[in-house]
Every structure is written in structure tokens, then in C-alpha cells.
PDB file of N, CA and C in Angstrom:
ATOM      1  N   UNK A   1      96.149 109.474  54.749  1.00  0.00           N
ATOM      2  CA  UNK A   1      97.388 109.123  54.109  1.00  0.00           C
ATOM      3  C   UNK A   1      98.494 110.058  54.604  1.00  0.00           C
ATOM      4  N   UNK A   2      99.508 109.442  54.933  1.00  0.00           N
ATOM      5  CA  UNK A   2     100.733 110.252  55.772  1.00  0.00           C
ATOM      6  C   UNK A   2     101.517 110.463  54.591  1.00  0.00           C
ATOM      7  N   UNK A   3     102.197 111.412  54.022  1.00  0.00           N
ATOM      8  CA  UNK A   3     102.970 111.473  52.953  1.00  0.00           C
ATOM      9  C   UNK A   3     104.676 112.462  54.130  1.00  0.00           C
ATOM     10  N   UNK A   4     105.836 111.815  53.587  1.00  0.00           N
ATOM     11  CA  UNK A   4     106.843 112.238  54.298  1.00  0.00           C
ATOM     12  C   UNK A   4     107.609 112.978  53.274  1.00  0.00           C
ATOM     13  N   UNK A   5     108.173 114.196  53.932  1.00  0.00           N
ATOM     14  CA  UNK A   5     109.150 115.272  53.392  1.00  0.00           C
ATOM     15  C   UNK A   5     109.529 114.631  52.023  1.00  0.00           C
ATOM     16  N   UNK A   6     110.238 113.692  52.272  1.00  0.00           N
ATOM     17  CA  UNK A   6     111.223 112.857  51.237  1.00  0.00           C
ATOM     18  C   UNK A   6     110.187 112.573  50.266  1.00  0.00           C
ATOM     19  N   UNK A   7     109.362 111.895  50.089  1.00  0.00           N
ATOM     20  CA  UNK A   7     108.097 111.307  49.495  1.00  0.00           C
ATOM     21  C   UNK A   7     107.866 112.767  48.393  1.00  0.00           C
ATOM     22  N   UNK A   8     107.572 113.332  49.148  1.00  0.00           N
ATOM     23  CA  UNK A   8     107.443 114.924  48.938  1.00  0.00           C
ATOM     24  C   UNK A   8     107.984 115.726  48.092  1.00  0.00           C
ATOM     25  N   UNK A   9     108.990 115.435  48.376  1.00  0.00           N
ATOM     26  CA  UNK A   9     109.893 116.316  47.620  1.00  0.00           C
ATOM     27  C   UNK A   9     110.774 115.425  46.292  1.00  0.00           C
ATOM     28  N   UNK A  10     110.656 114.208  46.504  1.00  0.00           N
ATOM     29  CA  UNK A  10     111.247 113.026  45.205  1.00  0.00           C
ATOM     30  C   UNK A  10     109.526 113.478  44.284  1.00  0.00           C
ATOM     31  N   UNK A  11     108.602 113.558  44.582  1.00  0.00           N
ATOM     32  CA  UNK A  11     107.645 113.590  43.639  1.00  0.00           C
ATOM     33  C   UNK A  11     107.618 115.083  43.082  1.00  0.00           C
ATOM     34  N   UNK A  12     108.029 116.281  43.453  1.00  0.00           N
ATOM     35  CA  UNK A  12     108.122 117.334  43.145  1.00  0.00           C
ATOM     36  C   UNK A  12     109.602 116.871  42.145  1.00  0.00           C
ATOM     37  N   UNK A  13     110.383 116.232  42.366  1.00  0.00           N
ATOM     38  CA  UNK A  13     111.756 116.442  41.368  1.00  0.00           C
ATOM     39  C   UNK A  13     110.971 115.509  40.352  1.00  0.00           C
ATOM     40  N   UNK A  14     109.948 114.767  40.176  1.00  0.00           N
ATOM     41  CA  UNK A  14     109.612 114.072  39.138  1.00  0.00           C
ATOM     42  C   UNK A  14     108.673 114.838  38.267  1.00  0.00           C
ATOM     43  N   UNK A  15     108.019 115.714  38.665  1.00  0.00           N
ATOM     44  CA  UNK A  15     106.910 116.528  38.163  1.00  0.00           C
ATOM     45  C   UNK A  15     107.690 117.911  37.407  1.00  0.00           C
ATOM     46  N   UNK A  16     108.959 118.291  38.285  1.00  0.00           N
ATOM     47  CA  UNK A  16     109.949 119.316  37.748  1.00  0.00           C
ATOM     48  C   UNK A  16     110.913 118.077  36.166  1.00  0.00           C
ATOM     49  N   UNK A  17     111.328 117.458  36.288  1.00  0.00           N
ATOM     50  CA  UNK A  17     111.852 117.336  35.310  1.00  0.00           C
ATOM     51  C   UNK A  17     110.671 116.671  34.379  1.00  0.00           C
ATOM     52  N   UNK A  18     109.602 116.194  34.096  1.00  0.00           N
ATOM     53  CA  UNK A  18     108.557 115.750  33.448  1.00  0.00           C
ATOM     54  C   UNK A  18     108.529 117.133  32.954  1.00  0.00           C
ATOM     55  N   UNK A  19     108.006 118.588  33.288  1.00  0.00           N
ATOM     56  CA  UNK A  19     108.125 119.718  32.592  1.00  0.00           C
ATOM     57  C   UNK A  19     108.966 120.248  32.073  1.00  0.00           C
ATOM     58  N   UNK A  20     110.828 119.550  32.377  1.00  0.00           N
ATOM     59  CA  UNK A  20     112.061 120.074  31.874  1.00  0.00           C
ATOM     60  C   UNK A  20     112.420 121.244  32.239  1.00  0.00           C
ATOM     61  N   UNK A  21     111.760 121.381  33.785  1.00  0.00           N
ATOM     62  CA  UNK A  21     112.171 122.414  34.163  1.00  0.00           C
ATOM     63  C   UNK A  21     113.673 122.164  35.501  1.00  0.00           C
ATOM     64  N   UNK A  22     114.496 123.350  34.978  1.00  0.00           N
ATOM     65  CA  UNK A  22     115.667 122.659  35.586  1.00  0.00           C
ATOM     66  C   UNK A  22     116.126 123.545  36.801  1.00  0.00           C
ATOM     67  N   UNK A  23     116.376 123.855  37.918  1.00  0.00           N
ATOM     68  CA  UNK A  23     116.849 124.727  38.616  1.00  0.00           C
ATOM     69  C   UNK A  23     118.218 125.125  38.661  1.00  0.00           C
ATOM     70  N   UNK A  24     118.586 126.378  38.501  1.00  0.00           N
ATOM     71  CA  UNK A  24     119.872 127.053  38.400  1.00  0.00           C
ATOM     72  C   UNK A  24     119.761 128.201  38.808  1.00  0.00           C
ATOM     73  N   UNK A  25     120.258 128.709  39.543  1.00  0.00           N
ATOM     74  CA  UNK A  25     120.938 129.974  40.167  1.00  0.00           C
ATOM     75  C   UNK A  25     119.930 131.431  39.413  1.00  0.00           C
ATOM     76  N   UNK A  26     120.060 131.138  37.963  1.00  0.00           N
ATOM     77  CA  UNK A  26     119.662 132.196  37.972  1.00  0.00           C
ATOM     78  C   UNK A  26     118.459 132.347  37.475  1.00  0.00           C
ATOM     79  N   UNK A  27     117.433 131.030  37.691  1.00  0.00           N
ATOM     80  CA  UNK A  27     116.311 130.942  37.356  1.00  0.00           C
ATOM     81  C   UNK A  27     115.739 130.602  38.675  1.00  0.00           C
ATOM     82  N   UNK A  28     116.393 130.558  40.275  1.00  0.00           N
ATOM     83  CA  UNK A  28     115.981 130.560  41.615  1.00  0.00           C
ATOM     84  C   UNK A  28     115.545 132.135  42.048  1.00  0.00           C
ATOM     85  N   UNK A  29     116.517 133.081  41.141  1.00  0.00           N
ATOM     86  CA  UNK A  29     116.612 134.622  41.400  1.00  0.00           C
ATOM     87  C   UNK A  29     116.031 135.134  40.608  1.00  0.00           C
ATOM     88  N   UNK A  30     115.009 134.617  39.495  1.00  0.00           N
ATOM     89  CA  UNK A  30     114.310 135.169  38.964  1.00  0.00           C
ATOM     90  C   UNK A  30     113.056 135.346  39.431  1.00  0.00           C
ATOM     91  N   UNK A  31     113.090 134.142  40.272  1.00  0.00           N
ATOM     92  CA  UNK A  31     111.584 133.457  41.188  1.00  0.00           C
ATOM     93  C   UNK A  31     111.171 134.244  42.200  1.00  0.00           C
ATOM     94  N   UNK A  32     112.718 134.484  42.695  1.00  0.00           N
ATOM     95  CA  UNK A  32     112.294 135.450  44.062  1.00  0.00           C
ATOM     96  C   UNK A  32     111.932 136.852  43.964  1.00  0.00           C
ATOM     97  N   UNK A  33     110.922 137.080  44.967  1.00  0.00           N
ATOM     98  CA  UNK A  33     110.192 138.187  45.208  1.00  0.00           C
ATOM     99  C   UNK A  33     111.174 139.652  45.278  1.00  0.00           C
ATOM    100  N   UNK A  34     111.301 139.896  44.207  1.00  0.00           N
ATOM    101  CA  UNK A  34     111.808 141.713  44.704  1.00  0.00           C
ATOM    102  C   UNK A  34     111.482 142.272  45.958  1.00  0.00           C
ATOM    103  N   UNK A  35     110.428 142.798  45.550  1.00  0.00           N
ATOM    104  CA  UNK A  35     109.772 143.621  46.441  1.00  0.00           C
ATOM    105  C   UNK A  35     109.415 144.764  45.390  1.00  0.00           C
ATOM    106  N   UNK A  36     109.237 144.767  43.969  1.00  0.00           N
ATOM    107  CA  UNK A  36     109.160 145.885  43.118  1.00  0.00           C
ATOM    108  C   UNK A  36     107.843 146.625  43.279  1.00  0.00           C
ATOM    109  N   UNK A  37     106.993 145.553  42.958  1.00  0.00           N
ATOM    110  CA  UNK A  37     105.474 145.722  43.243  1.00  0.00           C
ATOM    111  C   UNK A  37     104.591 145.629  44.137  1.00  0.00           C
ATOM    112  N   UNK A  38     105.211 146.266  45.756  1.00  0.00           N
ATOM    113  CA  UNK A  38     104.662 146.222  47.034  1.00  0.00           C
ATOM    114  C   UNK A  38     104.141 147.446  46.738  1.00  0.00           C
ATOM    115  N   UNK A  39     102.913 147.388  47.519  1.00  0.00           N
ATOM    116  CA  UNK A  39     102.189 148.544  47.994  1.00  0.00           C
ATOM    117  C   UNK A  39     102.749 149.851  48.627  1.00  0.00           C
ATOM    118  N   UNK A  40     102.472 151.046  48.250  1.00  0.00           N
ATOM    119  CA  UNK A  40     103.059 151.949  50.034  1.00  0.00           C
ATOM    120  C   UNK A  40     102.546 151.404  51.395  1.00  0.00           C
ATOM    121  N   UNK A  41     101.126 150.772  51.007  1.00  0.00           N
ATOM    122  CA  UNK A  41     101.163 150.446  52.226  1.00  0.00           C
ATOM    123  C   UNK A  41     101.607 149.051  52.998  1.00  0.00           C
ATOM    124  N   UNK A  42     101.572 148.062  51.861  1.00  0.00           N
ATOM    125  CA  UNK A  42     103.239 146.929  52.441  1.00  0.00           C
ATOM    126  C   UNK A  42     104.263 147.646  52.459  1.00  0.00           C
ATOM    127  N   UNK A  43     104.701 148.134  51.785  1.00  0.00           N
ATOM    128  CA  UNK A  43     106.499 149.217  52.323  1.00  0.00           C
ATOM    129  C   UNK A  43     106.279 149.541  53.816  1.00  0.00           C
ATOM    130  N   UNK A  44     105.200 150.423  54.182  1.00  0.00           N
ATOM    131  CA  UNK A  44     104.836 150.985  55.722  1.00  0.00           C
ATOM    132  C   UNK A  44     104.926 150.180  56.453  1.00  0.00           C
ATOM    133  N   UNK A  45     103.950 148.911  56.263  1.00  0.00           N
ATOM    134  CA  UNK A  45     103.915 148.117  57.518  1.00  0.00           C
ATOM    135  C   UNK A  45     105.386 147.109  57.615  1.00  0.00           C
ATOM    136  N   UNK A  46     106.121 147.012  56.768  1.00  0.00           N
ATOM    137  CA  UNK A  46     107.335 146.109  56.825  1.00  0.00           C
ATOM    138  C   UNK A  46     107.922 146.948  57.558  1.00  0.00           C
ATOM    139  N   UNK A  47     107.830 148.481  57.291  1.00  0.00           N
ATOM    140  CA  UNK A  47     109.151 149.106  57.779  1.00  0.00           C
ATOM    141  C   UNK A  47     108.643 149.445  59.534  1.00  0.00           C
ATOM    142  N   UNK A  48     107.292 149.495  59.447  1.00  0.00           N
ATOM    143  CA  UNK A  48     107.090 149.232  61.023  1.00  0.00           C
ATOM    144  C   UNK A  48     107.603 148.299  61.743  1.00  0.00           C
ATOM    145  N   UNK A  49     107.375 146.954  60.918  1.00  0.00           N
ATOM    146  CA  UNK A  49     107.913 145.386  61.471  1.00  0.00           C
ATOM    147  C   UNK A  49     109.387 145.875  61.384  1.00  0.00           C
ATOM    148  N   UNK A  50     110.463 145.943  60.689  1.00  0.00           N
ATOM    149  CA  UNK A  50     111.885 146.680  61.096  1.00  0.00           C
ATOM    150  C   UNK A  50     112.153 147.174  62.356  1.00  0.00           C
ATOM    151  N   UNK A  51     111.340 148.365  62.283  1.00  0.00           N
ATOM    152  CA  UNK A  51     111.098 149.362  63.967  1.00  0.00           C
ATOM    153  C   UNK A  51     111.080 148.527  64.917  1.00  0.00           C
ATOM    154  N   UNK A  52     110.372 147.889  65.302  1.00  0.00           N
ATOM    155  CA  UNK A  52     109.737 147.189  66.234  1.00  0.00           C
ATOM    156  C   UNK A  52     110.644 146.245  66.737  1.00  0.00           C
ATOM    157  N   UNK A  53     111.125 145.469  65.728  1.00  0.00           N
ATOM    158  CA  UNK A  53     112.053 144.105  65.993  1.00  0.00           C
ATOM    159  C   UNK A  53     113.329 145.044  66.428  1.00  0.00           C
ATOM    160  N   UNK A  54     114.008 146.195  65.838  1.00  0.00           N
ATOM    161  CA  UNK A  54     115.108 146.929  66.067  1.00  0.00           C
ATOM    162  C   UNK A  54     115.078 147.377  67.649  1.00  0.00           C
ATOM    163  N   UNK A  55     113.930 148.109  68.306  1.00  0.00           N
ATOM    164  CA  UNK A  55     113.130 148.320  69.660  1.00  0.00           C
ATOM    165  C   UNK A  55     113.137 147.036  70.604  1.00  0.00           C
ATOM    166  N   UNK A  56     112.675 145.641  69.995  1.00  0.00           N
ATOM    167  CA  UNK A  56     112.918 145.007  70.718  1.00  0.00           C
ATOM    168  C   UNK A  56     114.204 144.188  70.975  1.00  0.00           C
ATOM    169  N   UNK A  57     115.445 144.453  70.167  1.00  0.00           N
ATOM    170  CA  UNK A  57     116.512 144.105  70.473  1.00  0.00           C
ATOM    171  C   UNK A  57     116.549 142.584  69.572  1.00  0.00           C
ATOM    172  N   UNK A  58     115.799 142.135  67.899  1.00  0.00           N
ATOM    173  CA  UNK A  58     115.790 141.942  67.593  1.00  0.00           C
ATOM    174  C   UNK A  58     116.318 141.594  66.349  1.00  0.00           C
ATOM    175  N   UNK A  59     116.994 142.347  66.097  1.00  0.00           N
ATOM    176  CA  UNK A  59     117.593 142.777  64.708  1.00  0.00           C
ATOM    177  C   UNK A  59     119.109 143.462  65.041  1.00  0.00           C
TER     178      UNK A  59
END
């Protein structure tokens, strides 16, 4: 069964308002990931990935 983006995403807006859940600004920014509760050692390796991309003329 091939299911398309659109298909996809009209059945996700039917399943979101069936729960009454509504999207707004400041319930998109509640969703998103801080970064509060990373590891030291996710902090390390991101800030390696920084380095690296900065080195390669990336960033």
C-alpha cells in the first residue's frame, strides 16, 4: 500500500483534532528539544560535530 505525504499528513490533522489537540506557537516550543537533559557526553560529541563542520568550512 503506497500512502502519499498528503494522505499522510490530512490523517495526522484528523487524529490531532479527534484528541483536541491544537497547534500554537507556544505549544510547538514546548515540544521542542532544549537540550536541558543531554548527557556530558552528548554536549562533547555535538561540540566535536561544531569543530569539525567549522574545520571543514561548514558552518
Amino acid at each position: 500500500m503506497i500512502i502519499t505525504l498528503s494522505d499522510l499528513l490530512a490523517g495526522i490533522r484528523e487524529r490531532k483534532a479527534a484528541l483536541g489537540i491544537i497547534d500554537t506557537p507556544e505549544r510547538t516550543d514546548a515540544m521542542r528539544n532544549s537540550g536541558s537533559r543531554r548527557t556530558a557526553r552528548k554536549r562533547a560529541m555535538l561540540a566535536r560535530i561544531e569543530e569539525r563542520s567549522r574545520d571543514a568550512g561548514a558552518v
